[in-house]
C-alpha atoms as a PDB file:
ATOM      1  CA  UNK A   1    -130.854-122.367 -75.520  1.00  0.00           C
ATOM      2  CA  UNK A   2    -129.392-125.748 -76.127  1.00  0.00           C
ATOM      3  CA  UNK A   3    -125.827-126.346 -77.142  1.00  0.00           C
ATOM      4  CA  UNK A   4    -126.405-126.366 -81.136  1.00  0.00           C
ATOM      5  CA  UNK A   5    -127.985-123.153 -81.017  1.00  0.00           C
ATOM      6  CA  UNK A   6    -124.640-121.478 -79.018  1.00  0.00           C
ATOM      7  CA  UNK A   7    -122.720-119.830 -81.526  1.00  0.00           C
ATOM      8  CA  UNK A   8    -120.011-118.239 -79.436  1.00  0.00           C
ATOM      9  CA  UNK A   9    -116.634-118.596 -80.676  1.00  0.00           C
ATOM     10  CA  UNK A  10    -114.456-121.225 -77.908  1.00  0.00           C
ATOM     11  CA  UNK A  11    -117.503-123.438 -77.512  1.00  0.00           C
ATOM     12  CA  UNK A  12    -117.882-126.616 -78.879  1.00  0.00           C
ATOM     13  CA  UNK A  13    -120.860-126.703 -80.872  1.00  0.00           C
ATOM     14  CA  UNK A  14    -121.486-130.457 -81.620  1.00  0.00           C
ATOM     15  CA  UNK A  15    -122.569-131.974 -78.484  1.00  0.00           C
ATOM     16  CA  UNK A  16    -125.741-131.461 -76.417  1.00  0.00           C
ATOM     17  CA  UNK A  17    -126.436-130.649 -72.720  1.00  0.00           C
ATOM     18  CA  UNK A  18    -126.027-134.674 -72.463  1.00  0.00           C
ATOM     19  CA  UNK A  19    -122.160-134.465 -73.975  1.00  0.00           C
ATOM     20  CA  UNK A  20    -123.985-136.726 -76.767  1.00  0.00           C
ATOM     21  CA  UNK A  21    -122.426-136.353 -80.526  1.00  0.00           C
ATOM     22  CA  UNK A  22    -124.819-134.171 -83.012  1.00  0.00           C
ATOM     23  CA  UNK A  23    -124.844-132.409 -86.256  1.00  0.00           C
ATOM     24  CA  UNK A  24    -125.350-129.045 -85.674  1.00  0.00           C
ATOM     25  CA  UNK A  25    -128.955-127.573 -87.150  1.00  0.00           C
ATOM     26  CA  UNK A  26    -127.892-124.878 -89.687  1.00  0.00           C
ATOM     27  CA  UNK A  27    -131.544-124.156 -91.141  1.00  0.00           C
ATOM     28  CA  UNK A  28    -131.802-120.912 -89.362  1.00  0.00           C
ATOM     29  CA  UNK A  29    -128.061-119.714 -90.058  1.00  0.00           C
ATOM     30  CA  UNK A  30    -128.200-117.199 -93.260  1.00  0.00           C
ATOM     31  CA  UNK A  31    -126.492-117.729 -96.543  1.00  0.00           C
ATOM     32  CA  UNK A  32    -123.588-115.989 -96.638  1.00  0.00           C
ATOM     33  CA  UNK A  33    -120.229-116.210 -98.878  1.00  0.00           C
ATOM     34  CA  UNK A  34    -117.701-118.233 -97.275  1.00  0.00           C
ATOM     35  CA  UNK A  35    -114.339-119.278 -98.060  1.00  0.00           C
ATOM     36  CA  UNK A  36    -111.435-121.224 -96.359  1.00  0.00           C
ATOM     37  CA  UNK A  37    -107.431-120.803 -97.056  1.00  0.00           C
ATOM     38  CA  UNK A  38    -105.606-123.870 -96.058  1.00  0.00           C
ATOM     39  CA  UNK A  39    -101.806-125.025 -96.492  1.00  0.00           C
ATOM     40  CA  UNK A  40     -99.829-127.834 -95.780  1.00  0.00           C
ATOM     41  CA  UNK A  41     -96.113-129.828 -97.150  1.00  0.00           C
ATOM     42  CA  UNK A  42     -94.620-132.516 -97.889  1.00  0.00           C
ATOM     43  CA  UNK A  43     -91.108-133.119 -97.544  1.00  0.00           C
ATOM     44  CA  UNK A  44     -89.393-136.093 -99.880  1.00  0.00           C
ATOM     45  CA  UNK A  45     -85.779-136.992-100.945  1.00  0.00           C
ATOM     46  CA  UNK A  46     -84.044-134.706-102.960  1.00  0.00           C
ATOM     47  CA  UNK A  47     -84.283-137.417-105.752  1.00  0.00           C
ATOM     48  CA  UNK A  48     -87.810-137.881-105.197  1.00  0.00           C
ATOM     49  CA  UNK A  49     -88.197-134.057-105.081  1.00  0.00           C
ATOM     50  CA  UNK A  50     -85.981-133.658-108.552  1.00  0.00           C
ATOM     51  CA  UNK A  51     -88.540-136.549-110.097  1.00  0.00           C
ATOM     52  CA  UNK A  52     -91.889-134.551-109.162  1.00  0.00           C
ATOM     53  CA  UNK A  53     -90.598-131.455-109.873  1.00  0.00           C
ATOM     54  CA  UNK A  54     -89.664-132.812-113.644  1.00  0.00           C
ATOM     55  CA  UNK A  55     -92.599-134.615-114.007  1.00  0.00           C
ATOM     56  CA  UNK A  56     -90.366-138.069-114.416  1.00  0.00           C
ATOM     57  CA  UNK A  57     -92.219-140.019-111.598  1.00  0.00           C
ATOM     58  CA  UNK A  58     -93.678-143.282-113.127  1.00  0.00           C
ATOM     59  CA  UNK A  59     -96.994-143.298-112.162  1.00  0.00           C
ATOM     60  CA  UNK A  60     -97.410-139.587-114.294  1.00  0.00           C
ATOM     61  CA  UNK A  61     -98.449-136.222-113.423  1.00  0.00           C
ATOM     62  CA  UNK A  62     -97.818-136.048-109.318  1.00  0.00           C
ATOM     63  CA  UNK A  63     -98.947-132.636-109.203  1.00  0.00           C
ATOM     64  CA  UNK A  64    -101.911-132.767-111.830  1.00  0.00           C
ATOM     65  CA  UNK A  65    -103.318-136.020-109.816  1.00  0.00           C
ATOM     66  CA  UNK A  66    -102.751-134.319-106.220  1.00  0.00           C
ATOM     67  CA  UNK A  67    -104.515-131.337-107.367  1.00  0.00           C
ATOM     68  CA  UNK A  68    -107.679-133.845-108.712  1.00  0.00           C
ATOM     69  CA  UNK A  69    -107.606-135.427-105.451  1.00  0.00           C
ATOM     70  CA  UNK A  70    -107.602-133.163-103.449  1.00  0.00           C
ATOM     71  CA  UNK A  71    -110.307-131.448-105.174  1.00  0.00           C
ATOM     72  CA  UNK A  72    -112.432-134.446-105.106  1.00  0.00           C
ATOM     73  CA  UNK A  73    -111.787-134.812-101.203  1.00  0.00           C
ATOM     74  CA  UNK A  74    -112.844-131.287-100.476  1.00  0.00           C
ATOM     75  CA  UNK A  75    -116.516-131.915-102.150  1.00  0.00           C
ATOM     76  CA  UNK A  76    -116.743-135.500-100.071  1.00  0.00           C
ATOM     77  CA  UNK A  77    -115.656-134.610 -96.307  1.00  0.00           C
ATOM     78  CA  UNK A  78    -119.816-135.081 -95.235  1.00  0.00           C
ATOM     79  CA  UNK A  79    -118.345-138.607 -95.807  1.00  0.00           C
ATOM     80  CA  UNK A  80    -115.259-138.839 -94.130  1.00  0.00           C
ATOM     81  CA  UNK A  81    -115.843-136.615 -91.319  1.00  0.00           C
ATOM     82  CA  UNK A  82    -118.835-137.931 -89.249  1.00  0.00           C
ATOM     83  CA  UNK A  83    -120.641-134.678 -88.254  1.00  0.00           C
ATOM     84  CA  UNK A  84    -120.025-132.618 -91.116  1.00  0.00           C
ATOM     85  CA  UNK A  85    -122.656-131.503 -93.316  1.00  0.00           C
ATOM     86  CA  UNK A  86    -122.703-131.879 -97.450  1.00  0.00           C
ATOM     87  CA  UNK A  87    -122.352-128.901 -98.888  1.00  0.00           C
ATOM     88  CA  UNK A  88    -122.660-127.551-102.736  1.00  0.00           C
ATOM     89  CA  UNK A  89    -119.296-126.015-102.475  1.00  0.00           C
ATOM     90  CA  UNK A  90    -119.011-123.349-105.180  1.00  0.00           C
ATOM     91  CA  UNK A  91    -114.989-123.571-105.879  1.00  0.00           C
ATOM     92  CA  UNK A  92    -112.040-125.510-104.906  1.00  0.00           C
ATOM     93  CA  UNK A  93    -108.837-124.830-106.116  1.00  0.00           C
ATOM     94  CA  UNK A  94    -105.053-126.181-105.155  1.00  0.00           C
ATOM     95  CA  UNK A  95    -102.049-124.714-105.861  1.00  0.00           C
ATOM     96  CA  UNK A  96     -98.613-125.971-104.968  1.00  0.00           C
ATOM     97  CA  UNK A  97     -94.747-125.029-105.367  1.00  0.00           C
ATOM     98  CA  UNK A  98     -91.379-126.607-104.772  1.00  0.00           C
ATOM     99  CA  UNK A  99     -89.474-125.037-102.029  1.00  0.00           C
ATOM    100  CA  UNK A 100     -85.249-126.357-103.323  1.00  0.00           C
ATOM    101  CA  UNK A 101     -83.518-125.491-100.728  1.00  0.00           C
ATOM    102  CA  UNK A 102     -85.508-128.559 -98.539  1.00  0.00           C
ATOM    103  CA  UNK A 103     -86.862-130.539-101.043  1.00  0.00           C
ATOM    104  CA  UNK A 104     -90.300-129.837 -99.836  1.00  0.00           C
ATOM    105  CA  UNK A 105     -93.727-129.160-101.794  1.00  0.00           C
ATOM    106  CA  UNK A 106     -96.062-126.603-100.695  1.00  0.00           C
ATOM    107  CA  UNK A 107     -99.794-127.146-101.143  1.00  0.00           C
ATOM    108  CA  UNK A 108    -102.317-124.900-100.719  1.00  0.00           C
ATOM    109  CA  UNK A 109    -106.401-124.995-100.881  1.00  0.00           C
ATOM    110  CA  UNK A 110    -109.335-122.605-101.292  1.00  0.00           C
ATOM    111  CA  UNK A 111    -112.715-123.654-101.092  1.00  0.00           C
ATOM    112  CA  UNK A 112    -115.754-121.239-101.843  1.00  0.00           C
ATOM    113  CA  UNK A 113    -119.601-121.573-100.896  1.00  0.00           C
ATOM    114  CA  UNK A 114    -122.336-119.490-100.534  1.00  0.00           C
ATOM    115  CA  UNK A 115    -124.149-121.167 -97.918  1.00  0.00           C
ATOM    116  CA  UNK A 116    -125.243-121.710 -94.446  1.00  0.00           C
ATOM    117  CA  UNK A 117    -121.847-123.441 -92.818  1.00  0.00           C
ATOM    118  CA  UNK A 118    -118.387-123.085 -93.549  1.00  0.00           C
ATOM    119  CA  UNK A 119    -115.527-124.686 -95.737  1.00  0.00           C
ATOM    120  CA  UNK A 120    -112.641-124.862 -93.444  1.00  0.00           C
ATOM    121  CA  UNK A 121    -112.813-128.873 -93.368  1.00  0.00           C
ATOM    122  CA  UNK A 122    -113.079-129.137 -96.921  1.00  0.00           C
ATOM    123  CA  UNK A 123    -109.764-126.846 -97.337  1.00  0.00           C
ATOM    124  CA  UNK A 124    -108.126-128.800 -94.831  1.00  0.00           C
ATOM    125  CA  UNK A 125    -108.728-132.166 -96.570  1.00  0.00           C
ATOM    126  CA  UNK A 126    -108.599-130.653 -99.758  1.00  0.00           C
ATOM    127  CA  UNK A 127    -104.471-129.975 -98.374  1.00  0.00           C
ATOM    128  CA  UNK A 128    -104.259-133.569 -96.779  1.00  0.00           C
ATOM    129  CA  UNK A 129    -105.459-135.349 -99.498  1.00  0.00           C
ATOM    130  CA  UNK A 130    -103.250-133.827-102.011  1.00  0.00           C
ATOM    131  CA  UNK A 131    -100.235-134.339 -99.443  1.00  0.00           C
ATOM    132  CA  UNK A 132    -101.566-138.098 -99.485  1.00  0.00           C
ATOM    133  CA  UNK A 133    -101.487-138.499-103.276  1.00  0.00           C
ATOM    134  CA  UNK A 134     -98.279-136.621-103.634  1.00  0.00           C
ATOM    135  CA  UNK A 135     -96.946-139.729-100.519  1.00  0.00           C
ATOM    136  CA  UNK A 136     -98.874-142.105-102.855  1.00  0.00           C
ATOM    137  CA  UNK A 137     -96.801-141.246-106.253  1.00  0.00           C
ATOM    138  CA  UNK A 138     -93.682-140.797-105.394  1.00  0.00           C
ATOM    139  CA  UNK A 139     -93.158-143.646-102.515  1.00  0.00           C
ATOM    140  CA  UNK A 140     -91.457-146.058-104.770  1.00  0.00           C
ATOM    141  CA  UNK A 141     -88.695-143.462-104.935  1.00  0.00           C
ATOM    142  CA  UNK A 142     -88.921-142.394-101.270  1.00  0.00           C
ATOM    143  CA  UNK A 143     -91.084-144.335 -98.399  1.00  0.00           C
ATOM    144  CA  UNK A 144     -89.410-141.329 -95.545  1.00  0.00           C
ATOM    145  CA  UNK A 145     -91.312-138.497 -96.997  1.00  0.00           C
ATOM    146  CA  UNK A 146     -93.006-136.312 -94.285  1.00  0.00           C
ATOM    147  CA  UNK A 147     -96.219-134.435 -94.295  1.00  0.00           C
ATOM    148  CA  UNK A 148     -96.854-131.887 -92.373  1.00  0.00           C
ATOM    149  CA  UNK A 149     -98.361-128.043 -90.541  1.00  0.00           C
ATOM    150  CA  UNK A 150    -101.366-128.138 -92.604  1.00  0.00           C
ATOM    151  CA  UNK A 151    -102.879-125.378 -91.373  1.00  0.00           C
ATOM    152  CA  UNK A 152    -106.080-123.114 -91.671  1.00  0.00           C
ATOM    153  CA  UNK A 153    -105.208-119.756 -93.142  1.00  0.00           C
ATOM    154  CA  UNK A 154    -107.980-118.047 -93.729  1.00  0.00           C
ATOM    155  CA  UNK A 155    -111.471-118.020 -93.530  1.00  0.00           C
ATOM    156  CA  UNK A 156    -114.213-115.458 -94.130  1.00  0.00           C
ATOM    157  CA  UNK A 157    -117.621-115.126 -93.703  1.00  0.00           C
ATOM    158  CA  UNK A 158    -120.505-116.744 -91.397  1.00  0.00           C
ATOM    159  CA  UNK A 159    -121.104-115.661 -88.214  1.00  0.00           C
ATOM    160  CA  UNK A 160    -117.591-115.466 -86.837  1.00  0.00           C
ATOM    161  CA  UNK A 161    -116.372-112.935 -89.474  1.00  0.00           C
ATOM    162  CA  UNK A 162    -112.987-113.323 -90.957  1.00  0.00           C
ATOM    163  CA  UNK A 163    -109.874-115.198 -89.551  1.00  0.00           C
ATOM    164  CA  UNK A 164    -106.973-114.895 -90.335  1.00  0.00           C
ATOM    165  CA  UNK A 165    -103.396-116.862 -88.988  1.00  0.00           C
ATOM    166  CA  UNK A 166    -100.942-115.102 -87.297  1.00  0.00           C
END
């Protein structure tokens, strides 16, 4: 059995006997419903936090363009992550809320597909994206911010069953 076709969880699935790079073959997986939780912050200034939170930052809606980007990220990780596969990806969705007492935002991603291969990359740069944008909007108010713990939550379906975070 070579390397791609090992399926065990703990083994790393995208090399071959050689330790050369490949793209795992997924033509003889099964479709199967699949879906990825994934969170992440960013922590700003508490003026920079105040601005976002009011909707007063310059460049517009911080939240409403984070949640488009990161959306758009999730459906183009075959691109940004080399041995990825594109995917139809059924749903993406990103939520977010404002945590006061550190000035921080929450984000949080769920990506849906019924397919052959998982979403849990897509989730995760649906998160770091939006983090990204949210850096990208509000940086002429504050260049500190901090991004950070983004996380898989959840993930169900495939092979491996369900996962959850403890």
């Amino acid at each position: 059995m070579s390397s791609e076709e090992k399926t065990d969880q703990g083994e790393l699935t995208h090399f071959d006997s050689q330790g050369n790079a490949i793209m795992v073959d997924v033509g003889g997986k099964k479709d199967s419903v699949r879906v990825a939780d994934a969170a992440g912050w960013i922590r700003m200034s508490p003026q920079a936090f105040e601005k976002a939170k009011s909707g007063t930052v310059a460049k517009g809606d911080v939240l409403g363009i984070a949640r488009v980007a990161g959306i758009m990220a999730a459906k183009k990780v075959d691109s940004l992550i080399p041995l990825c596969h594109p995917l139809l990806i059924n749903k993406v969705s990103l939520d977010f809320s404002f945590r006061d007492e550190d000035y921080t935002i929450e984000i949080f991603a769920t990506v849906g597909i019924s397919g052959k291969t998982g979403v849990e990359m897509e989730a995760l740069t649906a998160v770091s994206v939006a983090a990204l944008t949210i850096y990208d909007m509000c940086k002429a108010v504050d260049k500190s911010m901090v991004i950070g713990d983004i996380r898989l939550i959840k993930k169900t379906g495939g092979k491996s069953g369900t996962y959850i975070r403890s």
